[in-house]
Structure formats: structure tokens, C-alpha cells
N, C-alpha and C. Protein backbone atom coordinates (compact mmCIF):
# COMPACT_ATOMS: atom_id res chain seq x y z
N UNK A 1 -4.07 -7.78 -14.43
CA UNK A 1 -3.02 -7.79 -13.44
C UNK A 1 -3.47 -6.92 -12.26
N UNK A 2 -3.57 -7.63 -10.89
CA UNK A 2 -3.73 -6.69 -9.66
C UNK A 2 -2.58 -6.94 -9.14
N UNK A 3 -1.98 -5.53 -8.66
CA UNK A 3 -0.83 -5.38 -7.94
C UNK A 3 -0.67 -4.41 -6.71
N UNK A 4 -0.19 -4.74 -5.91
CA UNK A 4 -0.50 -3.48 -4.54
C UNK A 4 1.15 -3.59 -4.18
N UNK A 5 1.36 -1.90 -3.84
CA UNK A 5 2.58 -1.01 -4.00
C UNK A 5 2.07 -0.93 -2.55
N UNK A 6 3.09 -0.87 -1.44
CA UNK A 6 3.30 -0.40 -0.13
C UNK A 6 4.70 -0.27 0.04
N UNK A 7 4.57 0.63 1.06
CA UNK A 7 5.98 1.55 1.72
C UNK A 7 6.09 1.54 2.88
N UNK A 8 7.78 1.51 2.87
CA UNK A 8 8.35 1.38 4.15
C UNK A 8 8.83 2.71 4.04
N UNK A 9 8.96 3.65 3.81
CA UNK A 9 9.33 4.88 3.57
C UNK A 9 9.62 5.76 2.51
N UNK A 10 9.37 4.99 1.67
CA UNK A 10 9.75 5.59 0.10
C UNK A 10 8.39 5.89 -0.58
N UNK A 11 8.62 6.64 -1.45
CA UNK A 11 7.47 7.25 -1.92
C UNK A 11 6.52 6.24 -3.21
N UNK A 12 5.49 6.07 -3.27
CA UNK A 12 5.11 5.43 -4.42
C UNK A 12 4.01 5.90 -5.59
N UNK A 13 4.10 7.15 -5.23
CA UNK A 13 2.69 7.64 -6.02
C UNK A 13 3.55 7.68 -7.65
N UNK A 14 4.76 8.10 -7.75
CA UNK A 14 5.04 8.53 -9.19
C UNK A 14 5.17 7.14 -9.90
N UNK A 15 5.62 5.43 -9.12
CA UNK A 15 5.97 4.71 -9.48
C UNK A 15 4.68 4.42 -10.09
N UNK A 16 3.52 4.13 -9.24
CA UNK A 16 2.13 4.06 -9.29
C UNK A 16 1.87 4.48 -10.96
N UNK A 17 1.82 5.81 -10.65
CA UNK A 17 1.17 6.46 -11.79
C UNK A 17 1.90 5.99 -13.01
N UNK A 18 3.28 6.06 -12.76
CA UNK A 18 3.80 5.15 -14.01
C UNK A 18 3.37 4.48 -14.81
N UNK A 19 3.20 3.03 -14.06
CA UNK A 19 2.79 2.06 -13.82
C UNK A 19 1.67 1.79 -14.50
N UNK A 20 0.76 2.29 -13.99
CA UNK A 20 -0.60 2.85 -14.36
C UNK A 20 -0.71 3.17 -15.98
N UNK A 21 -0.33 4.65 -16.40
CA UNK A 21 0.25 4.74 -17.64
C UNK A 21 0.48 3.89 -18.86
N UNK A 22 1.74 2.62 -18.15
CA UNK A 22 2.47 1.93 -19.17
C UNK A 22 1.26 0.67 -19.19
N UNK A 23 1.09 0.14 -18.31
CA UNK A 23 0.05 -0.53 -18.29
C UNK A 23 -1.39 -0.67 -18.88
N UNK A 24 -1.88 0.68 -19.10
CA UNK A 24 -3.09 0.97 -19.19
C UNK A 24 -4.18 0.69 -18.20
N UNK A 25 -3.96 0.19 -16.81
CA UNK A 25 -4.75 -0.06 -15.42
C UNK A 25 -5.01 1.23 -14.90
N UNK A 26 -5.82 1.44 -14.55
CA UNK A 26 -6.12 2.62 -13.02
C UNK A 26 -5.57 1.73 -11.85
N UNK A 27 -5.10 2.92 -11.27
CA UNK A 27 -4.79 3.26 -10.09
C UNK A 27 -5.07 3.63 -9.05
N UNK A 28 -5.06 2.73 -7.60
CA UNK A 28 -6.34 4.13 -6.38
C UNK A 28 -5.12 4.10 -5.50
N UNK A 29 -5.02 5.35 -5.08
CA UNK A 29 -3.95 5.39 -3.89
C UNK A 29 -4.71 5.34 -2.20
N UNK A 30 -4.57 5.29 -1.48
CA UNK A 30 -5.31 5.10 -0.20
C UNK A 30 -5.79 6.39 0.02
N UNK A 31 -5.25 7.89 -0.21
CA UNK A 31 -5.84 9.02 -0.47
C UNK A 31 -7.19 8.88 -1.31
N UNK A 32 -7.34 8.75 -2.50
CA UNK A 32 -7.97 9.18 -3.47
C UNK A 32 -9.24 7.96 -3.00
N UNK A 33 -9.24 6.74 -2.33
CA UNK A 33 -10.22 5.32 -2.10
C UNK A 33 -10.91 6.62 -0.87
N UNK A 34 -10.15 6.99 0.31
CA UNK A 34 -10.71 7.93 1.26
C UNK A 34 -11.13 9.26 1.10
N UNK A 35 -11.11 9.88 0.43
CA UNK A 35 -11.60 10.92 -0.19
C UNK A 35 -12.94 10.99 -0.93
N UNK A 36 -12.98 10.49 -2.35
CA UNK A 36 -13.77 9.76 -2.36
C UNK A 36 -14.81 9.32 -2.17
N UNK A 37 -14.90 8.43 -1.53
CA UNK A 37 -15.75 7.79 -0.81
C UNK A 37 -16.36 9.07 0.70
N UNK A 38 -15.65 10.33 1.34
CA UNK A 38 -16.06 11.02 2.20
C UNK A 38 -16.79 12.01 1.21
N UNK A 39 -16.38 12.34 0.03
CA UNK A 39 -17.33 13.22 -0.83
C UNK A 39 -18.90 12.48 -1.11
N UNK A 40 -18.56 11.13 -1.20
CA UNK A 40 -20.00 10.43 -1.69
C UNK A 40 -20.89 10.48 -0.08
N UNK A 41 -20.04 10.85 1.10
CA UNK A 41 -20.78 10.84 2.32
C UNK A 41 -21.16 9.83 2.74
N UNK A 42 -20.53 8.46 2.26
CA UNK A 42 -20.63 7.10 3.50
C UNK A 42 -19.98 6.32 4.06
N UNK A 43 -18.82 5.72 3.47
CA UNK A 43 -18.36 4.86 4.98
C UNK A 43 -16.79 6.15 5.23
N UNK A 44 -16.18 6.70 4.31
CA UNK A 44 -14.72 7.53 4.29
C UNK A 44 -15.35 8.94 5.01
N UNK A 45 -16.51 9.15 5.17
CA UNK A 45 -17.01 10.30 5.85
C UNK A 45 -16.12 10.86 7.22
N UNK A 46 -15.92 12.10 7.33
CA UNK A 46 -14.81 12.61 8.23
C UNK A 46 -13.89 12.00 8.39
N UNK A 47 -13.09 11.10 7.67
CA UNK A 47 -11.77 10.59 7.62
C UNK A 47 -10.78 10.83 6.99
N UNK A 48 -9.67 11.44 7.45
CA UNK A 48 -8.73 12.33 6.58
C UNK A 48 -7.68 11.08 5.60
N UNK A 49 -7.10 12.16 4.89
CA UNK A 49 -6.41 10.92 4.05
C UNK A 49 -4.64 10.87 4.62
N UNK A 50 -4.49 11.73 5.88
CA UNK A 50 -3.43 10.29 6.63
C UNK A 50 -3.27 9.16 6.73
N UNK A 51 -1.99 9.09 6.46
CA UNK A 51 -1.87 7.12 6.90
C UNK A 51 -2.09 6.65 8.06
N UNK A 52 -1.67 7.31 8.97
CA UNK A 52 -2.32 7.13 10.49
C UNK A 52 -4.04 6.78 10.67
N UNK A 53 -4.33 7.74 10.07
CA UNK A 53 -5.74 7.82 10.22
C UNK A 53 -6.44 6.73 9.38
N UNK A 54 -6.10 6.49 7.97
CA UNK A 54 -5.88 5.40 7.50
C UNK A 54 -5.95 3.77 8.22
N UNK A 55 -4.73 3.94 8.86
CA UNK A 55 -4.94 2.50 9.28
C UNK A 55 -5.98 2.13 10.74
N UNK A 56 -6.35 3.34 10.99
CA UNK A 56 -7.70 3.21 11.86
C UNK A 56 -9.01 2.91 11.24
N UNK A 57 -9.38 2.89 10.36
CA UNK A 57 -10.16 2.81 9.38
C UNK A 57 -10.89 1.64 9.53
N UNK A 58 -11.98 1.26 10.25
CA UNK A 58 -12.59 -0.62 10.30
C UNK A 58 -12.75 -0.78 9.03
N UNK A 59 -12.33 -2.14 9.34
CA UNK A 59 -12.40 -3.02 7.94
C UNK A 59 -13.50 -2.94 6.97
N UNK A 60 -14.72 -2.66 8.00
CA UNK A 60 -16.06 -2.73 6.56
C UNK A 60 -16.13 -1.60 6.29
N UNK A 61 -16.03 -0.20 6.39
CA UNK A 61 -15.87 1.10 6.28
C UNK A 61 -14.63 0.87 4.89
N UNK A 62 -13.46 0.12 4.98
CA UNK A 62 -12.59 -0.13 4.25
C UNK A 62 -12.97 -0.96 3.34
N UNK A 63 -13.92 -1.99 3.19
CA UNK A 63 -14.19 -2.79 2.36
C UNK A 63 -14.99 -1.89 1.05
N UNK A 64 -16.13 -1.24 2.09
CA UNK A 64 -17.11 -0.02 1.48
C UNK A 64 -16.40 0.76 0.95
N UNK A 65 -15.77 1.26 0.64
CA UNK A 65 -15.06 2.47 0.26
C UNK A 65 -14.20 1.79 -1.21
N UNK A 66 -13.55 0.64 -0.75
CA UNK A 66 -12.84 0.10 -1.81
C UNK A 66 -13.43 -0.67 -2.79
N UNK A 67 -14.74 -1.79 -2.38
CA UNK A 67 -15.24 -2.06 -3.06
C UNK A 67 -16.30 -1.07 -3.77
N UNK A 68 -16.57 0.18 -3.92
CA UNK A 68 -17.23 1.15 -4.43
C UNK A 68 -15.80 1.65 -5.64
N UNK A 69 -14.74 2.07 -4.99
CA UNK A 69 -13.80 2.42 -5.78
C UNK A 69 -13.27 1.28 -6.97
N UNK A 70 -13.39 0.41 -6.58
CA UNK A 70 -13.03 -0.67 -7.31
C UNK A 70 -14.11 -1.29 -8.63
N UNK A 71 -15.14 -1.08 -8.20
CA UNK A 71 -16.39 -1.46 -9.13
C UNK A 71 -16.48 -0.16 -10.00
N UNK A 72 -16.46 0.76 -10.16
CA UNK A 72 -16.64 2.31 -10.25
C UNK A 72 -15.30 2.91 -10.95
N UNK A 73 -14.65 2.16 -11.50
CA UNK A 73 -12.89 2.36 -11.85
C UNK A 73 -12.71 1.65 -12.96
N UNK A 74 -13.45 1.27 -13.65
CA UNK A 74 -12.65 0.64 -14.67
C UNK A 74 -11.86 -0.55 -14.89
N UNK A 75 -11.77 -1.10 -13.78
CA UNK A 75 -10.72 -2.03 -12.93
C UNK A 75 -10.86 -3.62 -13.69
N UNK A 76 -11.77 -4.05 -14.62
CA UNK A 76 -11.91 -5.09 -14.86
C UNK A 76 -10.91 -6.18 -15.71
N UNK A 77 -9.82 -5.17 -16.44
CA UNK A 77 -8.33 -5.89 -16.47
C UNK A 77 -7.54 -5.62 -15.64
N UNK A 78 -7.50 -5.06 -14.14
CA UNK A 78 -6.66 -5.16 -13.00
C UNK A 78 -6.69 -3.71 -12.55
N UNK A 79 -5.78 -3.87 -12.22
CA UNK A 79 -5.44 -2.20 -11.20
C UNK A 79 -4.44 -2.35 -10.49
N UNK A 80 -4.02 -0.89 -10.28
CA UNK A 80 -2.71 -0.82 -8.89
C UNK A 80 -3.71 -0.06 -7.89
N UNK A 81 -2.83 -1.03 -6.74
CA UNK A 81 -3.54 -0.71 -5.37
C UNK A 81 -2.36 0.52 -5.01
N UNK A 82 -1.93 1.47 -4.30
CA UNK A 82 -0.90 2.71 -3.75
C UNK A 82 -1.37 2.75 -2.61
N UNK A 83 -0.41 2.05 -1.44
CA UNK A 83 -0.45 2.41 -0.35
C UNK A 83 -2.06 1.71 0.68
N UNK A 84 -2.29 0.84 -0.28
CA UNK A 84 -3.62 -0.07 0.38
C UNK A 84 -3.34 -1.64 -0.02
N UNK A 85 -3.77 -2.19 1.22
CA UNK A 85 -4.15 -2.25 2.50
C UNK A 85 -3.21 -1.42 3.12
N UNK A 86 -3.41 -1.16 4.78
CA UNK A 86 -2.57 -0.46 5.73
C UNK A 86 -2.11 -1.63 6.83
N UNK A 87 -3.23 -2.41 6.49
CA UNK A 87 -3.67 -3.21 7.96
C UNK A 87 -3.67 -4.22 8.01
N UNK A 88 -3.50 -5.85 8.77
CA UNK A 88 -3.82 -6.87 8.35
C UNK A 88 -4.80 -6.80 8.18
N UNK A 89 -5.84 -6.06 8.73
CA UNK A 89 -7.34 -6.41 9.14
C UNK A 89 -7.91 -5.83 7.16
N UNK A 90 -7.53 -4.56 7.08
CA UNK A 90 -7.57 -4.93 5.92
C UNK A 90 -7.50 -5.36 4.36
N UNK A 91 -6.02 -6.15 5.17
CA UNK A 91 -5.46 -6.98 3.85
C UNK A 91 -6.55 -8.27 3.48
N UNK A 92 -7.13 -8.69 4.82
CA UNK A 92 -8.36 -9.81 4.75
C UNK A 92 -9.81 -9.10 4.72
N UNK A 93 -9.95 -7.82 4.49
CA UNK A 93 -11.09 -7.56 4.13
C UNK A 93 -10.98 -7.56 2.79
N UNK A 94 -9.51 -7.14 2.26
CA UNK A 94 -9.39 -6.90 0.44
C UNK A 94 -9.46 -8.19 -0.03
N UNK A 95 -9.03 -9.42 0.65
CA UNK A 95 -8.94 -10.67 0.15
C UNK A 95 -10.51 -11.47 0.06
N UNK A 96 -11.18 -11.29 0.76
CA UNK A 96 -12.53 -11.33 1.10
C UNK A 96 -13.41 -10.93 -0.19
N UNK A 97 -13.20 -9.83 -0.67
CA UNK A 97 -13.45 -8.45 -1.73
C UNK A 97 -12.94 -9.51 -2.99
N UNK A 98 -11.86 -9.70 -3.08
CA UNK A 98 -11.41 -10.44 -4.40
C UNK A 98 -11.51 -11.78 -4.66
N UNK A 99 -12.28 -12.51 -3.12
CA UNK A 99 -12.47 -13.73 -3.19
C UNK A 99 -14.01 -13.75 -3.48
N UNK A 100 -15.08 -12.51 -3.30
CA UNK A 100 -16.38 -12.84 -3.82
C UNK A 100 -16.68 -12.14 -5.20
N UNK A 101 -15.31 -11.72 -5.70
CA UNK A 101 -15.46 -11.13 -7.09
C UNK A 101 -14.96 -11.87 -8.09
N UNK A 102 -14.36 -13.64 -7.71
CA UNK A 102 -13.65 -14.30 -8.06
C UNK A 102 -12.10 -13.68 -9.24
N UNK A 103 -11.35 -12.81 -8.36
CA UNK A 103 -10.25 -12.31 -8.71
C UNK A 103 -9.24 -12.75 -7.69
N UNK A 104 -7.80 -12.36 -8.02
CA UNK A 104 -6.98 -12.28 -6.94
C UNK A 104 -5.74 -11.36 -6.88
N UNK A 105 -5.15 -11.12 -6.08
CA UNK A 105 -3.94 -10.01 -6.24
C UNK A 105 -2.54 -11.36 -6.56
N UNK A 106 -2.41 -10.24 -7.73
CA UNK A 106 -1.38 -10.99 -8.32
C UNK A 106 0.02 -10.80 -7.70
N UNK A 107 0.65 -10.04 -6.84
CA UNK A 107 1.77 -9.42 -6.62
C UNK A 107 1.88 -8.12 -5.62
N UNK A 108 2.46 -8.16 -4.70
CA UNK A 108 2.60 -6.93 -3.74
C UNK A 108 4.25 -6.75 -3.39
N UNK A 109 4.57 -5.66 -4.21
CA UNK A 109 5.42 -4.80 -4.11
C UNK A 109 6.02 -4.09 -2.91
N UNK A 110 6.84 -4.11 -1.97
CA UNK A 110 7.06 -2.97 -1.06
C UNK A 110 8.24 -2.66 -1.09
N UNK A 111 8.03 -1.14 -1.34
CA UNK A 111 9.16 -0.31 -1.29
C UNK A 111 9.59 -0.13 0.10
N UNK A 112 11.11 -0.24 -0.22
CA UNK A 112 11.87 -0.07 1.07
C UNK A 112 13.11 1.04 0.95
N UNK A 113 12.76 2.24 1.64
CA UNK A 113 14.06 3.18 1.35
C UNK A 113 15.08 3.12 2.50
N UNK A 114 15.86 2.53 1.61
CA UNK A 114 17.12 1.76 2.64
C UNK A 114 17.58 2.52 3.70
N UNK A 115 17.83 4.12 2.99
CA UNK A 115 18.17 5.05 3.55
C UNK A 115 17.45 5.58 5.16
N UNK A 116 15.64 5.69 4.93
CA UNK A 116 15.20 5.51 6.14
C UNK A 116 15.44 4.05 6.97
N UNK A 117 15.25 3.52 6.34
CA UNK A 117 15.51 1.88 7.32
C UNK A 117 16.61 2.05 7.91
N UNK A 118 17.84 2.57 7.50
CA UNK A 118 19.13 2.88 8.41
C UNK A 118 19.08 3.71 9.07
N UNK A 119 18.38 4.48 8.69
CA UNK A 119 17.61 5.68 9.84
C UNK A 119 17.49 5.39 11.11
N UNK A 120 16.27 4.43 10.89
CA UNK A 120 15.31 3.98 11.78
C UNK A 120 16.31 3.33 13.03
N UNK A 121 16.80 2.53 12.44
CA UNK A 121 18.02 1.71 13.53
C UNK A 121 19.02 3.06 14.20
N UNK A 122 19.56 3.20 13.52
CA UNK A 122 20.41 4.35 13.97
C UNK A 122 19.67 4.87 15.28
N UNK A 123 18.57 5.40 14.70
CA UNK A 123 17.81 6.92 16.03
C UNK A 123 17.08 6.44 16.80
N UNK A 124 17.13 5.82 17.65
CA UNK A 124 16.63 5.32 18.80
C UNK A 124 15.08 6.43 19.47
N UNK A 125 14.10 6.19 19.50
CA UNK A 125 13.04 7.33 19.61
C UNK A 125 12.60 7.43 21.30
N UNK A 126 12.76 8.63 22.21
CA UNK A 126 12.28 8.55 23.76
C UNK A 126 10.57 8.15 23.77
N UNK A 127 10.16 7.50 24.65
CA UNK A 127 8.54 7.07 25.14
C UNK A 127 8.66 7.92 26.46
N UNK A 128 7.63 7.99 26.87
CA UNK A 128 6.98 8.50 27.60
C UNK A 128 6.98 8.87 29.50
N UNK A 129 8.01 7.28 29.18
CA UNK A 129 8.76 6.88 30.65
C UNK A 129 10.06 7.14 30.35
N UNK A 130 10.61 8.14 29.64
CA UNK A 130 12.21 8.57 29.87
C UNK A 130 13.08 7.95 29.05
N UNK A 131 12.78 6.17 28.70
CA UNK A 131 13.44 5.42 28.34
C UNK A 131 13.49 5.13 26.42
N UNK A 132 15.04 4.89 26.39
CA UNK A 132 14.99 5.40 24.57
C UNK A 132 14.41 3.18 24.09
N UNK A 133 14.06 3.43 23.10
CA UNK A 133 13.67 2.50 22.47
C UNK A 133 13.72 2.41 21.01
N UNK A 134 13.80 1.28 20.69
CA UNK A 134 14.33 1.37 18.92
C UNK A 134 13.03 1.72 18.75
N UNK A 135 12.90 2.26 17.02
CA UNK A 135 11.17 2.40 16.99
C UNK A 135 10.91 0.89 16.30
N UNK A 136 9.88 0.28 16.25
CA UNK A 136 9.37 -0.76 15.63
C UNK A 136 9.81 -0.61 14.21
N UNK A 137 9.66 -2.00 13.10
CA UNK A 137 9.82 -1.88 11.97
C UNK A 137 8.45 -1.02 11.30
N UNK A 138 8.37 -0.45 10.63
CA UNK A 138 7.64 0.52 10.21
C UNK A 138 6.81 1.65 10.76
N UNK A 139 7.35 1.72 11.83
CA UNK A 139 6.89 2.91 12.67
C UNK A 139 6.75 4.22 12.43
N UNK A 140 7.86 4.93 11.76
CA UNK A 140 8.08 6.00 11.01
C UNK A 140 8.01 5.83 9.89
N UNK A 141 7.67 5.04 9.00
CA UNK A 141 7.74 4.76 7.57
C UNK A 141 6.84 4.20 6.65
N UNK A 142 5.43 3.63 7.41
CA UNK A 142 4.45 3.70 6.50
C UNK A 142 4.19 2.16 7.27
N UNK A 143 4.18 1.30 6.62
CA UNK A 143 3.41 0.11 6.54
C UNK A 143 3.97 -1.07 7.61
N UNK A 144 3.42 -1.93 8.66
CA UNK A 144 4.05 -2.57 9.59
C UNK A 144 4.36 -3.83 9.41
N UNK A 145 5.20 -4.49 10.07
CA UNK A 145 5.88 -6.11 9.65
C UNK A 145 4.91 -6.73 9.89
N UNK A 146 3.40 -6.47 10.55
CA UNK A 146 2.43 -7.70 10.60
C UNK A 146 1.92 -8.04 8.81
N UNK A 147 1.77 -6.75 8.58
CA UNK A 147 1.57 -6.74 7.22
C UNK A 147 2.44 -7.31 5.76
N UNK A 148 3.54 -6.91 5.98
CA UNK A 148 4.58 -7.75 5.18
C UNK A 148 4.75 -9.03 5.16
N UNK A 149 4.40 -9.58 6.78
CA UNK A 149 4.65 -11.18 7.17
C UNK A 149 3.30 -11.70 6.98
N UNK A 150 2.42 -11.17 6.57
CA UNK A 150 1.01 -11.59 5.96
C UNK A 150 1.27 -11.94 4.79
N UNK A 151 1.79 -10.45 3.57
CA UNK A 151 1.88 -10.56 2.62
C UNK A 151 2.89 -12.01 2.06
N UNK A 152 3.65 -12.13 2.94
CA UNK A 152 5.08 -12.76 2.50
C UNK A 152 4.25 -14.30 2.73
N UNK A 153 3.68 -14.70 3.68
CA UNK A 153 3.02 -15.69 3.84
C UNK A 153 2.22 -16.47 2.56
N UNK A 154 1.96 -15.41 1.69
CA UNK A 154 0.94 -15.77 0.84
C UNK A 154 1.83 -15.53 -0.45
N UNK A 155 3.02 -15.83 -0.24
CA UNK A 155 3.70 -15.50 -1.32
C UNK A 155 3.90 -14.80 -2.49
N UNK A 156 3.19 -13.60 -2.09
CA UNK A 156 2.92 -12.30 -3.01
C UNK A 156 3.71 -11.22 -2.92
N UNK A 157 4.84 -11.39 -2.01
CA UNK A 157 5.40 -10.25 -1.17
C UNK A 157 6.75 -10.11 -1.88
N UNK A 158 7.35 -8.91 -2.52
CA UNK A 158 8.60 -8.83 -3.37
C UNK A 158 9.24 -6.88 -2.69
N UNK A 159 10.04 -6.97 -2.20
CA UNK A 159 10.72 -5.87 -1.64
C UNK A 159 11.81 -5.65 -2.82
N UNK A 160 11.18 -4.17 -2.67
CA UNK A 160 12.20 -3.75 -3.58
C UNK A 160 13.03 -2.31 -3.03
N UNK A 161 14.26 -2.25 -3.13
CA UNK A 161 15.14 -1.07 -2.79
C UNK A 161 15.14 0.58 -3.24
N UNK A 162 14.12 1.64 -2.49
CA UNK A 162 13.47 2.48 -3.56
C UNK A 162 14.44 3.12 -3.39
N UNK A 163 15.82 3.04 -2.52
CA UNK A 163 16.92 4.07 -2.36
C UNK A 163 17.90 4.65 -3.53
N UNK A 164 17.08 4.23 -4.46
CA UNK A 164 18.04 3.61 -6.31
C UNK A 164 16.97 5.25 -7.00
N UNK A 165 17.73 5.16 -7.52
CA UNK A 165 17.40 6.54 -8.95
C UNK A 165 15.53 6.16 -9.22
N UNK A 166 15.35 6.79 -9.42
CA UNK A 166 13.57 6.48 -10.09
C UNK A 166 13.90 5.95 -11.15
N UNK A 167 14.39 5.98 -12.32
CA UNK A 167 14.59 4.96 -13.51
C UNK A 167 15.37 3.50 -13.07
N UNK A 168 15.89 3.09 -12.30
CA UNK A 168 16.39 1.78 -11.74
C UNK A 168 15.39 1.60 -11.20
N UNK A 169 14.54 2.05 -10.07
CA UNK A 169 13.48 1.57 -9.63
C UNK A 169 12.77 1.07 -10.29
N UNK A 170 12.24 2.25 -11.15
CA UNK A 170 11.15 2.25 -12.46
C UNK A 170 11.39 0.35 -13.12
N UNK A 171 12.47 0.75 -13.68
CA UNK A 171 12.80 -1.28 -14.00
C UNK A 171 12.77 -1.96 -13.02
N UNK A 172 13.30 -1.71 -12.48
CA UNK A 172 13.13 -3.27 -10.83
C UNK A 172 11.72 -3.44 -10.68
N UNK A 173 10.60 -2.59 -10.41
CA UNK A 173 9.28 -2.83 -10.55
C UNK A 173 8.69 -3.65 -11.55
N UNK A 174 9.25 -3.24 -13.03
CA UNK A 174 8.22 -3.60 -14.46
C UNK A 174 9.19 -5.04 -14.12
N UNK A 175 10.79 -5.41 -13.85
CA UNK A 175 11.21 -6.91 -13.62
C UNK A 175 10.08 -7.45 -13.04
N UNK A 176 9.80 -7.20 -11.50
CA UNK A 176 9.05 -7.73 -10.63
C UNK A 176 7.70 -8.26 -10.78
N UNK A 177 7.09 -7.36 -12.13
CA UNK A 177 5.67 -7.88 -12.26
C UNK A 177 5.96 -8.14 -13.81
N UNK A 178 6.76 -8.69 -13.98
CA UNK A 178 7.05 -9.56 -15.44
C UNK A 178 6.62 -8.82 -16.57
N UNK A 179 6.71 -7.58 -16.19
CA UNK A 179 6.96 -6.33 -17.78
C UNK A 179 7.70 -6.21 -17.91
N UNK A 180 7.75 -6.49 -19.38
CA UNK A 180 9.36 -5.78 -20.25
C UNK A 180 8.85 -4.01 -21.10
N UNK A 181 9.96 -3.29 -20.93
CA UNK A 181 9.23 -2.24 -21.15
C UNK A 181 9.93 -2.18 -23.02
């Protein structure tokens, strides 16, 4: 089972690790793929493990890093992806990656904390010219609608409400990827 966890503002490392756990899969969070890979000194080299910084990341620098983490992991009955891809650019470098390893991602998860999403609308953010502007969908919150409307395209894409207790979550996840616990 490959599955990739992204956020719209909610947190996913504990779901992850869960996950991980009950499953018996490893886990790479977009931290730990960039890190990593800057200790081994080649493509994650001086790149911090912000998400910002993150989604600057070129795709083959991202491919390198993941396909090293990925071969190097244990990964050969699946894995959880945490917080990777960032990017379209490299949601089609990961697809690329699983299309010459003849695998595929089974399911992509995104957490949505309702609570920031009402946020987001609510607080209108000032630019630069004076003038207030909504912020974009995932602007403050992790992962952007090019990415979701990628994911959703390919019919892998399942949103889930992380504004719920961690044990409701915890089940809405294992529903979503057809574990019964």
C-alpha cells in the first residue's frame, strides 16, 4: 500500500506515524526525505526542512532525494508519503519514480483543518500595494489547489476533516484506505 498524507493546515506527522505502526510500512515525512539526503551531501544539500523551502526544491533534486529515500527504506510493501509531494512539479516527478519502478500510489489523503480553512476566509491578508486580499487556497496552510486538482484528477484524492479529535480522525483515515482496525 502507497499512500501520501498532505495538509491544508492540520498536522499529520502523529497520524503518519500511526499509520505507519499499525500497518507495518515506513514512513518519510518531507523533513526527514530533506535532511537526509543534505547529510548524505547531494541533491537536499543546504536545504532546510521548511515547507516553503520545500516546495522550491527542483524536481530532480526531489526525485534524487526521494528516490534514494525510497530504495533505502524498506519500502517494498508500500509506505506513507507525510507531507510529499509539495508541488505539481513534484507530484509528476513522484509519478515518473513509481512509473519506472512499476508501482503506483494507491491513495492521497488531505487533511483539512476546517478550523484554519474558516480562518483563512474570514482574515483577509494586506499585499504590498495597501490593498486587502483573500489569501489563496492553501496559502497559510501547507499544500496548494494546483496540487489537490492534480491529485483529484487522478482520482486518488480523499479529504478528510482533521478538525475532529485524533481518534475520529485516526478512523476516518484507516476507513479511507480500507483498514479495519
Amino acid at each position: 500500500m502507497r499512500i501520501i498524507l498532505l495538509s491544508q493546515g492540520a498536522p499529520t506527522g502523529a497520524q503518519a506515524a500511526q499509520l505507519s505502526q499499525c500497518l507495518g510500512l515506513p514512513y518519510l515525512s518531507a523533513d526527514s526525505v530533506l535532511v537526509a539526503e543534505g547529510e548524505r551531501g547531494s541533491a537536499g544539500k543546504g536545504l532546510t526542512s521548511s515547507g516553503e523551502r520545500e516546495a522550491r526544491t527542483p524536481s530532480d533534486a526531489f526525485t534524487l532525494a526521494l528516490r534514494h529515500s525510497l530504495l533505502c527504506s524498506g519500502t517494498e510493501k508500500g509506505f506513507i508519503l507525510d507531507r510529499l509531494p509539495r508541488t505539481v512539479e513534484q507530484a509528476i516527478a513522484l509519478d515518473r519514480l513509481m512509473l519506472e519502478e512499476a508501482l503506483e500510489i494507491d491513495r492521497v489523503v488531505l487533511f483539512v483543518d476546517g478550523i484554519l480553512s474558516r480562518r483563512e476566509k474570514m482574515a483577509p491578508q494586506v499585499v504590498n500595494d495597501g490593498k486587502r486580499q483573500q489569501p489563496k487556497l492553501g496559502s497559510l496552510s501547507g499544500v496548494g489547489k494546483d496540487l489537490t486538482d492534480y491529485y483529484q484528477a487522478k482520482d486518488l484524492l480523499t479529504s478528510l476533516d482533521a478538525s475532529q479529535p485524533a481518534n475520529i480522525v485516526a478512523a476516518a483515515l484507516f476507513e479511507i484506505i480500507g483498514v479495519r482496525l
